[in-house]
C-alpha atoms as a PDB file:
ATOM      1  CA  UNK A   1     -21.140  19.560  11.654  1.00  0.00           C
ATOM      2  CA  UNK A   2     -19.316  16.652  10.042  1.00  0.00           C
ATOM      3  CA  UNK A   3     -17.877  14.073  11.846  1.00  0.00           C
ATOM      4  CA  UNK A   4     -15.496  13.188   9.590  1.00  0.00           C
ATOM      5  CA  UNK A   5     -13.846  16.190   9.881  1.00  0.00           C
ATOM      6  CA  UNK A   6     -12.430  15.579  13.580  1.00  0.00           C
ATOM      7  CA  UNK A   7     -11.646  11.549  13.619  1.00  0.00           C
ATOM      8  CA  UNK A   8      -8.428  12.160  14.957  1.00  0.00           C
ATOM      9  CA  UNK A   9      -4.839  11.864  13.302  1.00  0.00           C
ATOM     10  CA  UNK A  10      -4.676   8.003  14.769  1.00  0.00           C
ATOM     11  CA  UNK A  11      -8.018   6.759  12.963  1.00  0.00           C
ATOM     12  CA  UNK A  12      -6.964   8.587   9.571  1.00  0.00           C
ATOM     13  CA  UNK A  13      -4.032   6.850   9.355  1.00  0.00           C
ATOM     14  CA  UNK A  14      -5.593   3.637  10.357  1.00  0.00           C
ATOM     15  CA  UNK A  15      -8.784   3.998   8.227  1.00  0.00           C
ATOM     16  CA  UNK A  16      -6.264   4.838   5.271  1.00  0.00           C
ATOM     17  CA  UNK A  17      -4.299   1.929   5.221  1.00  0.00           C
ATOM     18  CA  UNK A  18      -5.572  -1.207   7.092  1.00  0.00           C
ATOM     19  CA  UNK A  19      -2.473  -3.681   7.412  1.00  0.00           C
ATOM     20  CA  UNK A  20      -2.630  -7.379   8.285  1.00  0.00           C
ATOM     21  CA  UNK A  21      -0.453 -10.274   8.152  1.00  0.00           C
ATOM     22  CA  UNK A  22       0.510  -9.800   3.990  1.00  0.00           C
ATOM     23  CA  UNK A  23      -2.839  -8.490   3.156  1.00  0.00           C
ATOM     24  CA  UNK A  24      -3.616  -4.589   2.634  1.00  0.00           C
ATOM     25  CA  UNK A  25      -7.192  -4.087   3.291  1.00  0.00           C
ATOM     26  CA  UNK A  26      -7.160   0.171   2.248  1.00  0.00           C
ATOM     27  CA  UNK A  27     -10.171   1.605   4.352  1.00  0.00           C
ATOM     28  CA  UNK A  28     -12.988   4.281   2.278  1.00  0.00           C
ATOM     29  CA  UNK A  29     -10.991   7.374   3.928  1.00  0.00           C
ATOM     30  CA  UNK A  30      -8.207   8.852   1.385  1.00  0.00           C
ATOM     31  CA  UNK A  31      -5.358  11.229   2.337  1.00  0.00           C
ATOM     32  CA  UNK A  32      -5.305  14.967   1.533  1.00  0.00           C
ATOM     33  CA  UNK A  33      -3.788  16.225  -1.288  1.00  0.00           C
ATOM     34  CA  UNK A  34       0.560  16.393  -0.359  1.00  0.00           C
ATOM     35  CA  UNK A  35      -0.271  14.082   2.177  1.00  0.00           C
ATOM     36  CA  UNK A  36       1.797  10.941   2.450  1.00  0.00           C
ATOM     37  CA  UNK A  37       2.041   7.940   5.173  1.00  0.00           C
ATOM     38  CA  UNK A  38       4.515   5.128   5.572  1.00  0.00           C
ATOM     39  CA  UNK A  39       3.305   2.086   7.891  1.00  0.00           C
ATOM     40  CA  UNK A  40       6.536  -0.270   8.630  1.00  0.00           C
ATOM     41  CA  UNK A  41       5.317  -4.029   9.944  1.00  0.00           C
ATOM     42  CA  UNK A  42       6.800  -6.310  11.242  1.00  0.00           C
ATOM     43  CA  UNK A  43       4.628  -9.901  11.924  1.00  0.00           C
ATOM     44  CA  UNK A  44       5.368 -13.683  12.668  1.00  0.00           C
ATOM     45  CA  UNK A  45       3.096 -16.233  12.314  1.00  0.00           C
ATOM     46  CA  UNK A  46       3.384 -20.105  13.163  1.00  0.00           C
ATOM     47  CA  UNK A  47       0.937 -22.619  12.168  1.00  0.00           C
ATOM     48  CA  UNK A  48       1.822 -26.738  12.355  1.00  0.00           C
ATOM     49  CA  UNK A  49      -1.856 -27.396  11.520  1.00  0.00           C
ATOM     50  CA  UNK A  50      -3.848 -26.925   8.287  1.00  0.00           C
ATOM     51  CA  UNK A  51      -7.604 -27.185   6.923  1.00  0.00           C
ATOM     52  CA  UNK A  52      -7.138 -29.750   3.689  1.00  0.00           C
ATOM     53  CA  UNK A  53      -9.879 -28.618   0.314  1.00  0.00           C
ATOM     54  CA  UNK A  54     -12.135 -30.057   2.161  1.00  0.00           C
ATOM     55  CA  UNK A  55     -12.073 -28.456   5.314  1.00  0.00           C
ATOM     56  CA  UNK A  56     -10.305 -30.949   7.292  1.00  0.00           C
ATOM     57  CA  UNK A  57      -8.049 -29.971   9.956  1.00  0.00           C
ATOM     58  CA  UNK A  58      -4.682 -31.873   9.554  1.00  0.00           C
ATOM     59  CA  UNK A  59      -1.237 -31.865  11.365  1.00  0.00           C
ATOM     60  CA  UNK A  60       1.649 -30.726   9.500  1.00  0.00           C
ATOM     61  CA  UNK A  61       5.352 -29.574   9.911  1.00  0.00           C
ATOM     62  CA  UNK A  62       5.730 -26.553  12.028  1.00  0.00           C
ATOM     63  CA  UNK A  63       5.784 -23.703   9.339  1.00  0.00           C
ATOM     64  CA  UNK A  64       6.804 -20.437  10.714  1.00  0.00           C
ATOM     65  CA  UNK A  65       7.378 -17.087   8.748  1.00  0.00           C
ATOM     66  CA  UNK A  66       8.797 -13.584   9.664  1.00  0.00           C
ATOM     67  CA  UNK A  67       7.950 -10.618   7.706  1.00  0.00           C
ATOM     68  CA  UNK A  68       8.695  -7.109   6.680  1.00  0.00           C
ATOM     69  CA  UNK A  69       5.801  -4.953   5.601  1.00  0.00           C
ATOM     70  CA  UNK A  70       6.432  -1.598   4.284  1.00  0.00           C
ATOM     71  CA  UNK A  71       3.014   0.243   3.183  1.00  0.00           C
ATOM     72  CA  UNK A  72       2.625   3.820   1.881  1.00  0.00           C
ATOM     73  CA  UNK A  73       0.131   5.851   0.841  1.00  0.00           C
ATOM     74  CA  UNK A  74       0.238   9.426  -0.846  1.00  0.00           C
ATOM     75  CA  UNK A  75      -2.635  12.057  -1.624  1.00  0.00           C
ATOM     76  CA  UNK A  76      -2.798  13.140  -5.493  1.00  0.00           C
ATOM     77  CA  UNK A  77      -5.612  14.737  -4.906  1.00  0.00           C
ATOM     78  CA  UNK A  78      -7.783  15.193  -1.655  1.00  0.00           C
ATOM     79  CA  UNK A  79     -10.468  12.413  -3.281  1.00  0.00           C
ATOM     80  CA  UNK A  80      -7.091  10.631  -5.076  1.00  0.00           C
ATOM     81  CA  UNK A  81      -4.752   8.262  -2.651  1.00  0.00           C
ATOM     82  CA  UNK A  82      -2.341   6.397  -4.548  1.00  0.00           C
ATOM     83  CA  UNK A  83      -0.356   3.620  -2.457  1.00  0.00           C
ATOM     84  CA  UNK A  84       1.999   0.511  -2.746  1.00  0.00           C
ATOM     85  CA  UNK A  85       2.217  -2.165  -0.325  1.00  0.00           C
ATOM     86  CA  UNK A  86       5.253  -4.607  -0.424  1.00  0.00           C
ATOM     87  CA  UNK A  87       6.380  -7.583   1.110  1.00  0.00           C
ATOM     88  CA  UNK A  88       9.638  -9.262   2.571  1.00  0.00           C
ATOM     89  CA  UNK A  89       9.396 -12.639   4.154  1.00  0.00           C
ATOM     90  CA  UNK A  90      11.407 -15.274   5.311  1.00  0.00           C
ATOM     91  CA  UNK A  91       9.881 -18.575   6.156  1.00  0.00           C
ATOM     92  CA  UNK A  92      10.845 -21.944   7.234  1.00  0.00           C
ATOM     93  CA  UNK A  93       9.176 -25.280   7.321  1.00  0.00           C
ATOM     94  CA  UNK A  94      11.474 -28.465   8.754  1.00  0.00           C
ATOM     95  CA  UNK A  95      14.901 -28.515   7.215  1.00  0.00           C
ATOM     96  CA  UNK A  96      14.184 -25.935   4.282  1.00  0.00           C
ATOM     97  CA  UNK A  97      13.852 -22.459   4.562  1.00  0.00           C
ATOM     98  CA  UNK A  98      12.971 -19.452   1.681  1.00  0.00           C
ATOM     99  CA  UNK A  99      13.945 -15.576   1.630  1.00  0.00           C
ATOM    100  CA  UNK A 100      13.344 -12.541  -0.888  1.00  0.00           C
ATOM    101  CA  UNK A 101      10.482 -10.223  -1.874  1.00  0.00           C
ATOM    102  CA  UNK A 102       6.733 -11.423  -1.137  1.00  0.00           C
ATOM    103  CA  UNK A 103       3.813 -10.128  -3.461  1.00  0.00           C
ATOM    104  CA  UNK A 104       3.536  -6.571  -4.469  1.00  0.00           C
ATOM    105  CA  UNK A 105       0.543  -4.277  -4.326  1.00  0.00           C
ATOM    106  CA  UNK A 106      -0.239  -1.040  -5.854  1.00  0.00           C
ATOM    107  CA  UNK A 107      -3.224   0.522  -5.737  1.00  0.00           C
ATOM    108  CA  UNK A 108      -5.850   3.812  -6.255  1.00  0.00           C
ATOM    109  CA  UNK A 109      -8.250   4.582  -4.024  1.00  0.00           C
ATOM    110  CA  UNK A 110     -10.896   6.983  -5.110  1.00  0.00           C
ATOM    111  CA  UNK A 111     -13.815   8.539  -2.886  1.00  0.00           C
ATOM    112  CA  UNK A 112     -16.630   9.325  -4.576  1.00  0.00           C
ATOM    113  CA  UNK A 113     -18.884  10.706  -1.359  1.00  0.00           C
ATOM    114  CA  UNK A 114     -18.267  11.749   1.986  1.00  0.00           C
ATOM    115  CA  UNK A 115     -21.048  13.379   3.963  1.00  0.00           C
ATOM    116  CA  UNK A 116     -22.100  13.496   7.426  1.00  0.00           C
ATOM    117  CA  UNK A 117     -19.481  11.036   8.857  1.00  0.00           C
ATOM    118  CA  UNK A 118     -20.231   8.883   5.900  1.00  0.00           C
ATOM    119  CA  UNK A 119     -17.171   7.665   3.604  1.00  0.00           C
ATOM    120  CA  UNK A 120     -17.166   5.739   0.044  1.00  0.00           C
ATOM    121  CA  UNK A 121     -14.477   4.855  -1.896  1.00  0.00           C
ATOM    122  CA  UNK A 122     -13.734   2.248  -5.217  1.00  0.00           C
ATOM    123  CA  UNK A 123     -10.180   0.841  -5.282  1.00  0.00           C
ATOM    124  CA  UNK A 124      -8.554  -0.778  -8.066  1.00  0.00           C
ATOM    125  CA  UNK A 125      -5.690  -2.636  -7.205  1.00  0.00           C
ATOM    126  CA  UNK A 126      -3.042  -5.317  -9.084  1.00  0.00           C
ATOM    127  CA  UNK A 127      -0.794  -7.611  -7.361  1.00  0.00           C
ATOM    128  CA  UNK A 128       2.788  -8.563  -9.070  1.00  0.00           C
ATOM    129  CA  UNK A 129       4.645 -11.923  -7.962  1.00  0.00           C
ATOM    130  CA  UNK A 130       7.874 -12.353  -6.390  1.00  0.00           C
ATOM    131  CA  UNK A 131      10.931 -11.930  -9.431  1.00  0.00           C
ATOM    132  CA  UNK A 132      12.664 -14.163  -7.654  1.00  0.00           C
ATOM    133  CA  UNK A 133      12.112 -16.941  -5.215  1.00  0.00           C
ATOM    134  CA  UNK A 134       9.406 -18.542  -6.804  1.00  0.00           C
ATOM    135  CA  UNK A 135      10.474 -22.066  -6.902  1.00  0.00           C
ATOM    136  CA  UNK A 136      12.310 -22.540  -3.658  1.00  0.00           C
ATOM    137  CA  UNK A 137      10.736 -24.216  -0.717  1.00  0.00           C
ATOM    138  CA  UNK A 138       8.714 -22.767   1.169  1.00  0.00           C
ATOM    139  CA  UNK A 139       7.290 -20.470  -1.899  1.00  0.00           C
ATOM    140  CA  UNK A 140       7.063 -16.786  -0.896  1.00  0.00           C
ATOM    141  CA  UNK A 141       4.611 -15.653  -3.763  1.00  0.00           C
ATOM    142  CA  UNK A 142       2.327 -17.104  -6.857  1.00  0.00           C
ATOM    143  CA  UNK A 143       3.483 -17.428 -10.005  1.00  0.00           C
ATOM    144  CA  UNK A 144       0.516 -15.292 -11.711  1.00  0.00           C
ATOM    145  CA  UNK A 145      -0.517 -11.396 -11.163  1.00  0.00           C
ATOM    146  CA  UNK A 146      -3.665 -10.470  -9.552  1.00  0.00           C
ATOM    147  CA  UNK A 147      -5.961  -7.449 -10.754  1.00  0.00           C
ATOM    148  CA  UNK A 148      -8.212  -6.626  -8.100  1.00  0.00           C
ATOM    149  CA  UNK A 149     -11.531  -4.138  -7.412  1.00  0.00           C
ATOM    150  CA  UNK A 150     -12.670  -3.256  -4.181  1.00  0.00           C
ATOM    151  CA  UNK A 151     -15.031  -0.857  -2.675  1.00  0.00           C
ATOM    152  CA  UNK A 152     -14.923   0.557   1.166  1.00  0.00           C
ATOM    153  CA  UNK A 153     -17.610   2.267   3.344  1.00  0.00           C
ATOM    154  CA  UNK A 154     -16.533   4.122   6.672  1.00  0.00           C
ATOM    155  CA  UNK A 155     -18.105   5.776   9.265  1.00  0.00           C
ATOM    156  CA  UNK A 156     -16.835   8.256  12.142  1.00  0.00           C
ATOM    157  CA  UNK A 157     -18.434   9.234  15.140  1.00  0.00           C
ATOM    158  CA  UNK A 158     -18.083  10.287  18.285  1.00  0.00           C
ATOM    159  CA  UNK A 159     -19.839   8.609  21.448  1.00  0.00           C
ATOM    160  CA  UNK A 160     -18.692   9.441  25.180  1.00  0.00           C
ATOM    161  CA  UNK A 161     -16.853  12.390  23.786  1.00  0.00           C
ATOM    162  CA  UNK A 162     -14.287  10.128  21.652  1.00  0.00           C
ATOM    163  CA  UNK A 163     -13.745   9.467  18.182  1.00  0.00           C
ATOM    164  CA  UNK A 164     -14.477   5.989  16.788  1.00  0.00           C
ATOM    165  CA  UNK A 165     -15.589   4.443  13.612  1.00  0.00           C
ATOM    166  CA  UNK A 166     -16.319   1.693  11.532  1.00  0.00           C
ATOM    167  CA  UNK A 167     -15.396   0.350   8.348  1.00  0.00           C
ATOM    168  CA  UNK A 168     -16.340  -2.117   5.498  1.00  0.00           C
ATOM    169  CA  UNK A 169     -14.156  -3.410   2.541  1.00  0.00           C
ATOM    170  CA  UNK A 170     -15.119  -5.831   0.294  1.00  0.00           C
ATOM    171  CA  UNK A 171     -13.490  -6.661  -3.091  1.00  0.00           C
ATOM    172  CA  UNK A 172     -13.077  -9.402  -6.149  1.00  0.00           C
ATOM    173  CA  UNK A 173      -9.493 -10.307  -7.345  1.00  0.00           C
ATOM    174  CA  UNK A 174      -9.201 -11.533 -10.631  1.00  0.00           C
ATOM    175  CA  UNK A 175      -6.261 -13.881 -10.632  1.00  0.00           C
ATOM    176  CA  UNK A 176      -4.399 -14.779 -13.871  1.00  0.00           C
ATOM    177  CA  UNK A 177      -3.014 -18.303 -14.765  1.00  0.00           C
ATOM    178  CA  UNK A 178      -4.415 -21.245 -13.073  1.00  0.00           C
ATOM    179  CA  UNK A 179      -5.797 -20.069  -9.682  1.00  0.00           C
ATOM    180  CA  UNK A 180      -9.375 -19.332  -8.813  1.00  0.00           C
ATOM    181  CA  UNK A 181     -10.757 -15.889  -8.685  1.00  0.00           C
ATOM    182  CA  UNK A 182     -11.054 -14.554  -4.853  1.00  0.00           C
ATOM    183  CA  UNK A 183     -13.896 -12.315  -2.858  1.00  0.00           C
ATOM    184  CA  UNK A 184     -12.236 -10.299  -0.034  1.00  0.00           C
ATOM    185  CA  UNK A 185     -14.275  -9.305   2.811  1.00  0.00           C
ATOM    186  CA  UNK A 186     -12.841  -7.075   5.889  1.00  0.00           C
ATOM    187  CA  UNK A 187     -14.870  -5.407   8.811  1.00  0.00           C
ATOM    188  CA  UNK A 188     -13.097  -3.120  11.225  1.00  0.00           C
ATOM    189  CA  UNK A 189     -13.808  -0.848  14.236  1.00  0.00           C
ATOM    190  CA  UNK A 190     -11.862   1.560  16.006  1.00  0.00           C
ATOM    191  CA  UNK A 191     -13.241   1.949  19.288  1.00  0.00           C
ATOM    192  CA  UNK A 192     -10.889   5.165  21.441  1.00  0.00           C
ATOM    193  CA  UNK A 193     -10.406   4.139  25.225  1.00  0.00           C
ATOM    194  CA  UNK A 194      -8.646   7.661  25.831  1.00  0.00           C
ATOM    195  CA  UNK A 195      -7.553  10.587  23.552  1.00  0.00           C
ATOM    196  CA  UNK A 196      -4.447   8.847  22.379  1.00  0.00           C
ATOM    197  CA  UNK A 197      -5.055   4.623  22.752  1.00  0.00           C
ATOM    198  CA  UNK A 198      -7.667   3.034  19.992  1.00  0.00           C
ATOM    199  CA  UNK A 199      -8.612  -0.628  20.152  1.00  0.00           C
ATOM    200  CA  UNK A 200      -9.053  -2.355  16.801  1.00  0.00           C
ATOM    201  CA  UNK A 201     -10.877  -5.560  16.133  1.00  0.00           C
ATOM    202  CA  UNK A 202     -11.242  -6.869  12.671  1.00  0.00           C
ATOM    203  CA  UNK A 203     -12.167  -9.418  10.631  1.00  0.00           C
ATOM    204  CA  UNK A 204     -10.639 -10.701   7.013  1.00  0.00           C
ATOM    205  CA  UNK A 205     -12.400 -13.278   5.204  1.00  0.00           C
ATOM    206  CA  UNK A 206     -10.823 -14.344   1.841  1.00  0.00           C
ATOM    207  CA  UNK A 207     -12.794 -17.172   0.014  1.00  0.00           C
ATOM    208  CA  UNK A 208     -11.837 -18.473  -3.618  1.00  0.00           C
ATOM    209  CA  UNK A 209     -14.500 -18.617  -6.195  1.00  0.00           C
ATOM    210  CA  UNK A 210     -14.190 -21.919  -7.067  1.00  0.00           C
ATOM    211  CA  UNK A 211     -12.802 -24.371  -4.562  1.00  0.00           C
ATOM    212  CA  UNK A 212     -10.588 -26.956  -6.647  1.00  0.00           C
ATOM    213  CA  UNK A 213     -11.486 -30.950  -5.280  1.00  0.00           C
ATOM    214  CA  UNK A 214      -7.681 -31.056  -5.839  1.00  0.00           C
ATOM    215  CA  UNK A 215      -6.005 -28.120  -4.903  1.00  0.00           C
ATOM    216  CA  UNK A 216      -2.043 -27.953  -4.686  1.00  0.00           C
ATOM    217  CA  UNK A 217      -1.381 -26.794  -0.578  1.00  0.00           C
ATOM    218  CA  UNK A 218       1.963 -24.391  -0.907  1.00  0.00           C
ATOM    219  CA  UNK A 219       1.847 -21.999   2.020  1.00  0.00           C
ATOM    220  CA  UNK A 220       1.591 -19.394  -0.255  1.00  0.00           C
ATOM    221  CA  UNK A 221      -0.815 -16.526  -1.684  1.00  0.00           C
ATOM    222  CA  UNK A 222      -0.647 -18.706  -5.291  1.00  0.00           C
ATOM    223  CA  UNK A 223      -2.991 -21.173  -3.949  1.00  0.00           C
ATOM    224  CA  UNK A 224      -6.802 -21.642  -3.801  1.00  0.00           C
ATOM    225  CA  UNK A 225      -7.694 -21.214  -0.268  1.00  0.00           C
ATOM    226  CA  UNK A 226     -10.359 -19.767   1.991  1.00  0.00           C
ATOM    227  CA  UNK A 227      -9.757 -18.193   5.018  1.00  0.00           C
ATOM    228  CA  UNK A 228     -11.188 -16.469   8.051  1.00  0.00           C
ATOM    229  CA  UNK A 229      -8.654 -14.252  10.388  1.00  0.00           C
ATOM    230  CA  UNK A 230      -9.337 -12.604  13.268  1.00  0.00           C
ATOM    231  CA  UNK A 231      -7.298  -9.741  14.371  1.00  0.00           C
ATOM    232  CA  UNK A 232      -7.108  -7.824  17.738  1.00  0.00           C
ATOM    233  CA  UNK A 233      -4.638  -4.706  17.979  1.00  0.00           C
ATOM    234  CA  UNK A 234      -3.720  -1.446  20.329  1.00  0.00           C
ATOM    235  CA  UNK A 235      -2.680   1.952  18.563  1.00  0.00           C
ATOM    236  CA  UNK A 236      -0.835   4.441  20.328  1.00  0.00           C
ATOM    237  CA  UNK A 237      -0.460   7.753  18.828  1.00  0.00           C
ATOM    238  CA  UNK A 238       2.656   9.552  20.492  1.00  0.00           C
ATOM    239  CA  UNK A 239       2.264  12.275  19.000  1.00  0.00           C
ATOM    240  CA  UNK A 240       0.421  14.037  15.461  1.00  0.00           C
ATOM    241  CA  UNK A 241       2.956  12.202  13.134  1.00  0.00           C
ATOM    242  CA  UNK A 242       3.473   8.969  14.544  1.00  0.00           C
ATOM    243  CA  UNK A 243       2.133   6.199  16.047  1.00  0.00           C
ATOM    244  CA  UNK A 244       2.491   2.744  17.614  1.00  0.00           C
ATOM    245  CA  UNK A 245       0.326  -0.617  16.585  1.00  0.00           C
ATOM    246  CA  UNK A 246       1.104  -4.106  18.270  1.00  0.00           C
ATOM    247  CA  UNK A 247      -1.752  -6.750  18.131  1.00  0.00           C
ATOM    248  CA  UNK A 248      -2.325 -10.468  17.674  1.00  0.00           C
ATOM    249  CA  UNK A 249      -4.382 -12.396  14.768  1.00  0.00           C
ATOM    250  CA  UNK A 250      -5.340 -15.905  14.033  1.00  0.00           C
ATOM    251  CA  UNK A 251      -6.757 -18.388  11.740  1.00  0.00           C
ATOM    252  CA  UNK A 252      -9.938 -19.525  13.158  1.00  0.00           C
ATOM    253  CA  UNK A 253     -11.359 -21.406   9.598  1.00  0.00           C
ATOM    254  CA  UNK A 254     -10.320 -22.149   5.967  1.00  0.00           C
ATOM    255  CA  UNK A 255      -9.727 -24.323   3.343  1.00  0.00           C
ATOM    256  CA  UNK A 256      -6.128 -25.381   1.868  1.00  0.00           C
ATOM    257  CA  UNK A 257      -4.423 -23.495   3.946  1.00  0.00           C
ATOM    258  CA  UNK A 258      -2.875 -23.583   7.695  1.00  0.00           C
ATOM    259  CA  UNK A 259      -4.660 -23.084  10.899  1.00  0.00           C
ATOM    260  CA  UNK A 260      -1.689 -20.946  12.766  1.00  0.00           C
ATOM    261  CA  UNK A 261      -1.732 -17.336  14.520  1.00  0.00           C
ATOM    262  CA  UNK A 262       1.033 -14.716  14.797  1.00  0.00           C
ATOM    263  CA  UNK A 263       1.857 -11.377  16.410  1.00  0.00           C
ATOM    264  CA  UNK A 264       2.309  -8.188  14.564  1.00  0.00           C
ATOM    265  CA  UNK A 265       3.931  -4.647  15.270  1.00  0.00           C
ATOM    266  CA  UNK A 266       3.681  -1.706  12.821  1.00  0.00           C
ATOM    267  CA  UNK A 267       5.379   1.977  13.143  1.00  0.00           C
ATOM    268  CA  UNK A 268       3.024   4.833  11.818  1.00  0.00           C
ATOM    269  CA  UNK A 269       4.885   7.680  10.380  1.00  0.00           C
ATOM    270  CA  UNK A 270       2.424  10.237   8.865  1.00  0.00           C
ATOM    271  CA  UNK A 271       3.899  13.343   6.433  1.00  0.00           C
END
């Protein structure tokens, strides 16, 4: 029998749409043709350290930033998921502080196989900068659109008479103008403790191509950076159409960027 078939309404809509701080890691599983979700995040995250180009860990003003996540998804086709995920930040960094519309994602996610618990899916994505906002302090967005392909692997299963699964993304973003191509890697499980609570640990890794020996340090998504996240989160699932996500990540290694950690909540609304 497959597997896949009875991963239950919680790990679909996980699997579907992975969300984390600003970055959308989409998991191999697509939605079903009429299907539609909306995911609704809110996150902060603090950091008053940083890793220089080098690696370094530095001190730096306290930089804190609030955000608004909205993330949907909707099934063209049962093998077709088309989605957008958009951002809404506000941050602040000593006296100056920055509001307005974050980068903006839209992508399609296309499985090619699915078989025995086994999921695999190609998805092209681009990423538009913030129309406004751009030049205040702190910067919200790059300057330059991203065009991005990934591809996903998942796997469902059930051990101990609950569903669980696993699931691999990986992707290269070409990035226009002057920054440095990126390679995104993401690994996450969903381990289920009881019928309705899943635990959810996952890793992000984003790593530029080309590491600039002077890179210009922003706060933003325009820069070169590497970065390793960790991310550790709870999903309730009140009921077949919506669910509840609250977790913590953090920063643990990177390059041109800060060394903070934040805490995130996300509503689950599936149609």
């Amino acid at each position: 029998m497959n597997r896949l078939r009875h991963l239950p309404v919680t790990a679909l809509l996980i699997l579907s749409g992975i969300l984390a701080s600003s970055l959308a890691y989409g998991g191999a599983w697509t939605q079903k043709r009429g299907n539609s979700q909306l995911i609704l995040t809110g996150l902060y995250y603090g950091a008053d350290q940083m890793w220089d180009a080098s690696g370094r860990e530095r001190d730096q003003t306290k930089y804190s930033k609030y955000e608004l996540n909205p993330y949907y998804e909707y099934g063209l086709r049962d093998w077709v998921t088309l989605g957008a995920n958009l951002s809404f930040p506000f941050a602040a960094q000593g006296e100056q502080s920055n509001a307005g519309i974050g980068d903006s994602e839209f992508f399609a996610r296309f499985r090619l196989l699915a078989r025995n618990g086994f999921v695999f899916s190609l998805q092209p994505l681009v990423k538009l900068p913030s129309p406004w906002s751009l030049r205040d302090a702190p910067v919200l967005s790059g300057d330059d659109y991203d065009v991005e392909m990934g591809a996903s692997a998942g796997y469902g299963f059930t051990l101990f008479k609950l569903n669980h699964f696993v699931n691999l993304d990986a992707g290269y973003r070409y990035r226009f103008g002057t920054p440095q191509d990126q390679i995104k890697l993401a690994a996450t499980a969903g381990f289920s403790v009881t019928p309705k609570w899943m635990i959810l640990p996952q890793l992000f890794i984003a790593k530029s191509a080309k590491m600039p020996a002077s890179s210009a340090f922003t706060q933003s998504s325009g820069d070169d950076y590497d970065l390793t996240k960790l991310q550790l989160s709870a999903v309730y699932r009140l009921n077949s159409r919506l669910s509840l996500q609250a977790g913590a990540f953090a920063h643990i290694d990177g390059k041109n960027t800060g060394g903070g950690n934040g805490a995130m909540i996300s509503i689950w609304r599936n149609f």
